[in-house]
N, C-alpha and C. Protein backbone atom coordinates (compact mmCIF):
# COMPACT_ATOMS: atom_id res chain seq x y z
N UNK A 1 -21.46 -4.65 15.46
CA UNK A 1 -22.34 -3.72 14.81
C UNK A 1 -22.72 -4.29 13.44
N UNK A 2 -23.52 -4.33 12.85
CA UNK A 2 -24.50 -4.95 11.80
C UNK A 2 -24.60 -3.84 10.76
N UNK A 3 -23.88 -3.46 9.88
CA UNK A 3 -24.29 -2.77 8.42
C UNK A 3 -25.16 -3.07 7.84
N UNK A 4 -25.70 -2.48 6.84
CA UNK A 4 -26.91 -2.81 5.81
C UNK A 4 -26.23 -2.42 4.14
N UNK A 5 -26.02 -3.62 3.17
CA UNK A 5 -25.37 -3.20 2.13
C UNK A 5 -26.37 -2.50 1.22
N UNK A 6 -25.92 -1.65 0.62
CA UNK A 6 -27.35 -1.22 -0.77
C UNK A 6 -26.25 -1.52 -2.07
N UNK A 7 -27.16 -0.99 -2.88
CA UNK A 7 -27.07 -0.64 -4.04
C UNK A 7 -26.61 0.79 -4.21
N UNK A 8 -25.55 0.74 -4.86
CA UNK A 8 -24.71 2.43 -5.46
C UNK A 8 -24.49 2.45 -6.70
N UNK A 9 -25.44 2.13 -7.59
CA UNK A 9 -24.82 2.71 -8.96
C UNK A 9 -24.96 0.98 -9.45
N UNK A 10 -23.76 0.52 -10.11
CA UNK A 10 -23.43 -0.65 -10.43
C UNK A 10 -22.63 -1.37 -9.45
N UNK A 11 -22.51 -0.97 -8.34
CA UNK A 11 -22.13 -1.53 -7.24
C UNK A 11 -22.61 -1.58 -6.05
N UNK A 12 -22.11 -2.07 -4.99
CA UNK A 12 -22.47 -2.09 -3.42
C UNK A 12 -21.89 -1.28 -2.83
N UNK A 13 -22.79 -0.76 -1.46
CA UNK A 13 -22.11 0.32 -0.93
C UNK A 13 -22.22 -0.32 0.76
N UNK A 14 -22.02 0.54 1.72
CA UNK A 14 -21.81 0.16 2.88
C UNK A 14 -21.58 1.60 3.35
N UNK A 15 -22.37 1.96 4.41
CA UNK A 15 -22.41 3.31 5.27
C UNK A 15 -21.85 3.14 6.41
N UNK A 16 -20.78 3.77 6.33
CA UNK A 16 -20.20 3.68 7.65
C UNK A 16 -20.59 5.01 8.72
N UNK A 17 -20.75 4.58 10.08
CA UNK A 17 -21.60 5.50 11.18
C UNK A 17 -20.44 6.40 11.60
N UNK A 18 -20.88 7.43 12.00
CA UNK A 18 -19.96 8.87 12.08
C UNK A 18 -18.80 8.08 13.33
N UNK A 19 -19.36 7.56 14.72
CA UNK A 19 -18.66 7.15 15.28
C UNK A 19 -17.67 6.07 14.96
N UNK A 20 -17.62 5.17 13.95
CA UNK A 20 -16.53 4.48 13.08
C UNK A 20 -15.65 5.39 12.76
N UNK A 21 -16.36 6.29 11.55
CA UNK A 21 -15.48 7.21 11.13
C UNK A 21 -14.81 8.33 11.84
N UNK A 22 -14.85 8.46 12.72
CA UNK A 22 -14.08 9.46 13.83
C UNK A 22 -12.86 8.40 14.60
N UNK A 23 -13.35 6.88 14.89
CA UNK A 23 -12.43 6.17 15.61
C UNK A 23 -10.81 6.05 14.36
N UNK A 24 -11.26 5.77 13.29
CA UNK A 24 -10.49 5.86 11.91
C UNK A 24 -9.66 7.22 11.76
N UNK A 25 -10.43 8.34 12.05
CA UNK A 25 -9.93 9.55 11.48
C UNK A 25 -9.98 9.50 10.38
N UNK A 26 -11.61 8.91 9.60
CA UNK A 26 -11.37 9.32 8.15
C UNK A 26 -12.33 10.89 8.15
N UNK A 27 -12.48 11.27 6.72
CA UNK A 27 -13.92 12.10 6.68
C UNK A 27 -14.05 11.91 5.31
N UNK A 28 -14.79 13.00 4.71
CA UNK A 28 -15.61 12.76 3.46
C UNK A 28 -14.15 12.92 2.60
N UNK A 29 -14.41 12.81 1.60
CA UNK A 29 -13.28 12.62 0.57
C UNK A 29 -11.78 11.84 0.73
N UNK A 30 -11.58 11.06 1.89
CA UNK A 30 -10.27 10.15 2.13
C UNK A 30 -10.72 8.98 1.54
N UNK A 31 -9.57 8.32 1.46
CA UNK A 31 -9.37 7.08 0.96
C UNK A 31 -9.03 6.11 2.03
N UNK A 32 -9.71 5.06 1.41
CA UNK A 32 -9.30 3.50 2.82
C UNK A 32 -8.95 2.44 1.32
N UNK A 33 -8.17 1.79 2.51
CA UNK A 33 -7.38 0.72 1.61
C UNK A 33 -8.28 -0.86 2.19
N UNK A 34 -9.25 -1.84 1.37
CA UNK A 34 -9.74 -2.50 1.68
C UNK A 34 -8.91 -3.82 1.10
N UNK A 35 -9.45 -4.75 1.65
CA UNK A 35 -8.28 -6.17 1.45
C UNK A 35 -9.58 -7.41 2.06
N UNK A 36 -9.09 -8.43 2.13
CA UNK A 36 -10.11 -9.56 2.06
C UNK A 36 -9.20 -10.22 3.52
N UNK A 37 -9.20 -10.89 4.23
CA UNK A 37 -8.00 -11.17 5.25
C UNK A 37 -8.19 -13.34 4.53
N UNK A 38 -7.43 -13.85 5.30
CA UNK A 38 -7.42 -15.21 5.37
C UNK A 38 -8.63 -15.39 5.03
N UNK A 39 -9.68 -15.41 6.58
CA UNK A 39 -11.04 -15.73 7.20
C UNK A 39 -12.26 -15.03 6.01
N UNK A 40 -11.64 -14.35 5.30
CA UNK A 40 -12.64 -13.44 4.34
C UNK A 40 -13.49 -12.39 4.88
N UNK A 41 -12.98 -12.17 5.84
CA UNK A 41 -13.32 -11.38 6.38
C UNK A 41 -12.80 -9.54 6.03
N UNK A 42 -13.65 -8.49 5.29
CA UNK A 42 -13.89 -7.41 4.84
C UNK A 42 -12.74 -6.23 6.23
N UNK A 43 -11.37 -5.99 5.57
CA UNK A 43 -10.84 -4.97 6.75
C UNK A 43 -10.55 -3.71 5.43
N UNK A 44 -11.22 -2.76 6.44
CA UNK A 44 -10.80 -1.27 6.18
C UNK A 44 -10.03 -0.97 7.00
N UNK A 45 -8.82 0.20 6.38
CA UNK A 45 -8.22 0.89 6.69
C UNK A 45 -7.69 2.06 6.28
N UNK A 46 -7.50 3.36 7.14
CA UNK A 46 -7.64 4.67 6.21
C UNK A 46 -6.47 4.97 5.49
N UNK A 47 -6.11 4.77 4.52
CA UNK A 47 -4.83 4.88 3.34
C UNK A 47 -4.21 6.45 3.48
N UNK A 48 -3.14 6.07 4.23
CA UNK A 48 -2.11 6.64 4.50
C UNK A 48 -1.67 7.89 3.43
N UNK A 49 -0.93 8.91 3.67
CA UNK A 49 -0.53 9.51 2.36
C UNK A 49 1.00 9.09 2.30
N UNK A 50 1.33 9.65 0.87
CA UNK A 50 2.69 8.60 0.41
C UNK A 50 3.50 9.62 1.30
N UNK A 51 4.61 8.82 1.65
CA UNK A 51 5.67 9.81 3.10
C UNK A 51 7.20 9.56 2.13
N UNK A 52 7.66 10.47 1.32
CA UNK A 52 8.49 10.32 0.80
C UNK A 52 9.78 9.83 1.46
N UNK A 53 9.79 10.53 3.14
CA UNK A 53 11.16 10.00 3.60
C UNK A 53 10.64 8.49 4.30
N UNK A 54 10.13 8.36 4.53
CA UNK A 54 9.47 7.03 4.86
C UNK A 54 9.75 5.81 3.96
N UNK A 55 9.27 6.13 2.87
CA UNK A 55 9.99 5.58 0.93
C UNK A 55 11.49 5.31 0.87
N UNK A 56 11.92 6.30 1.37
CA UNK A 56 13.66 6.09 0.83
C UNK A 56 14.31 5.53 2.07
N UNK A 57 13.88 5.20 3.27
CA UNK A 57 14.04 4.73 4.38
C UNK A 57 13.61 3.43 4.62
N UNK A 58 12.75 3.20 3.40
CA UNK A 58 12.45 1.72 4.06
C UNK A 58 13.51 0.87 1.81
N UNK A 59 13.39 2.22 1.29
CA UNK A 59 14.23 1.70 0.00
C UNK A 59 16.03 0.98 0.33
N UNK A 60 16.40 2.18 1.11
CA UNK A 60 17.97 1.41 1.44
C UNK A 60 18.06 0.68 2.85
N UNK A 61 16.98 0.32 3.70
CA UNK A 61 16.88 -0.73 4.40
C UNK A 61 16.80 -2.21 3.04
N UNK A 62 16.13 -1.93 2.27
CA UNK A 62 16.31 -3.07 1.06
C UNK A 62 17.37 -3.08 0.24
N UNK A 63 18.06 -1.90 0.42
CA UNK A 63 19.25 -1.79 -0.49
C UNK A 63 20.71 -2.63 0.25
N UNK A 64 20.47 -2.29 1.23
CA UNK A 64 21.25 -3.08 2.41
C UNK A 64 21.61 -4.74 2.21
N UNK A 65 20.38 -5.16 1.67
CA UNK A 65 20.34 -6.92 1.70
C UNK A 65 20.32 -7.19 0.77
N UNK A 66 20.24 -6.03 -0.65
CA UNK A 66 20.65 -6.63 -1.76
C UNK A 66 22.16 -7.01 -1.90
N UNK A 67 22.47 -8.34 -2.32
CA UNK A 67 24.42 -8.24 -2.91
C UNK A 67 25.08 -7.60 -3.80
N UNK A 68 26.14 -7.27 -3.37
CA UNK A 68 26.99 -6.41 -4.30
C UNK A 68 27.54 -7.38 -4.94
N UNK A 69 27.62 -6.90 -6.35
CA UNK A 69 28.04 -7.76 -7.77
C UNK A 69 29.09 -6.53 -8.58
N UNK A 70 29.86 -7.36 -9.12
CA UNK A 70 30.97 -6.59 -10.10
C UNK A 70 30.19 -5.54 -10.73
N UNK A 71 30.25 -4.47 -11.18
CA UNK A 71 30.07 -3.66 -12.42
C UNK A 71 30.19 -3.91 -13.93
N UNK A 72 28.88 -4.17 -14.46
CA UNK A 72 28.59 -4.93 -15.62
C UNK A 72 29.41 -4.14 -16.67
N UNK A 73 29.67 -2.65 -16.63
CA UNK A 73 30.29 -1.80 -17.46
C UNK A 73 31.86 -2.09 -17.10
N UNK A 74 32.54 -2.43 -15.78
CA UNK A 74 33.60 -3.32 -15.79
C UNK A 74 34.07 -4.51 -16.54
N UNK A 75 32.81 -4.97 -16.72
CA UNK A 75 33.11 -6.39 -16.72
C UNK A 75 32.98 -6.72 -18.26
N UNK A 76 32.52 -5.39 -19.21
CA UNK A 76 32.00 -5.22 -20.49
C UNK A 76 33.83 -4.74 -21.44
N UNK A 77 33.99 -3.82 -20.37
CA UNK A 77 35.59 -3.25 -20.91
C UNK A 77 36.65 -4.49 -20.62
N UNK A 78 36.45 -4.86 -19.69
CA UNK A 78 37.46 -6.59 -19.68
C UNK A 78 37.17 -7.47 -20.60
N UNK A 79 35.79 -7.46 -21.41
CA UNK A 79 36.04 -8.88 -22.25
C UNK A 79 36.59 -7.83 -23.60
N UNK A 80 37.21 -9.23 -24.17
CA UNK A 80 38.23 -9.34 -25.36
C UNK A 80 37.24 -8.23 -26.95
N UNK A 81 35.95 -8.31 -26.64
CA UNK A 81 35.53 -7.83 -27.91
C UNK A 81 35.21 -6.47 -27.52
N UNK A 82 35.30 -5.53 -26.96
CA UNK A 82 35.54 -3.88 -26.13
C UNK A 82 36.40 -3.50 -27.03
């Protein structure tokens, strides 16, 4: 499918056709998250809302592979000048 870019203001715009926007599930007032790929090639995608348990689920999957290290407040009362 072939877009036509205009002019919006001080920028470019791009109209996307109702049937795009229904395959997306966007509508008027959502947000898409745009990015440039390798090829430079222009990908939209409809930006998610923030999922708080989603957040803390993917936080101590990272918490997991961080290493455990002594306790700096341990290790503050052991030296000689405490």
């Amino acid at each position: 499918m072939e877009l036509q870019i205009a002019k919006w203001g001080n920028s470019l715009a791009v109209r996307l056709p109702s049937s795009i926007a229904k395959q997306m599930q966007i509508q008027d007032g959502d947000s898409v998250e745009v990015s440039l790929n390798p090829q430079g090639e222009l990908v939209l995608a409809p930006k998610k809302p923030f999922d708080k348990a989603e957040f803390m689920q993917d936080l101590l999957a990272l918490q997991k592979t961080l290493p455990e290290t002594s306790s700096v407040i341990d290790i503050m009362r052991n030296q000689e000048r405490y």
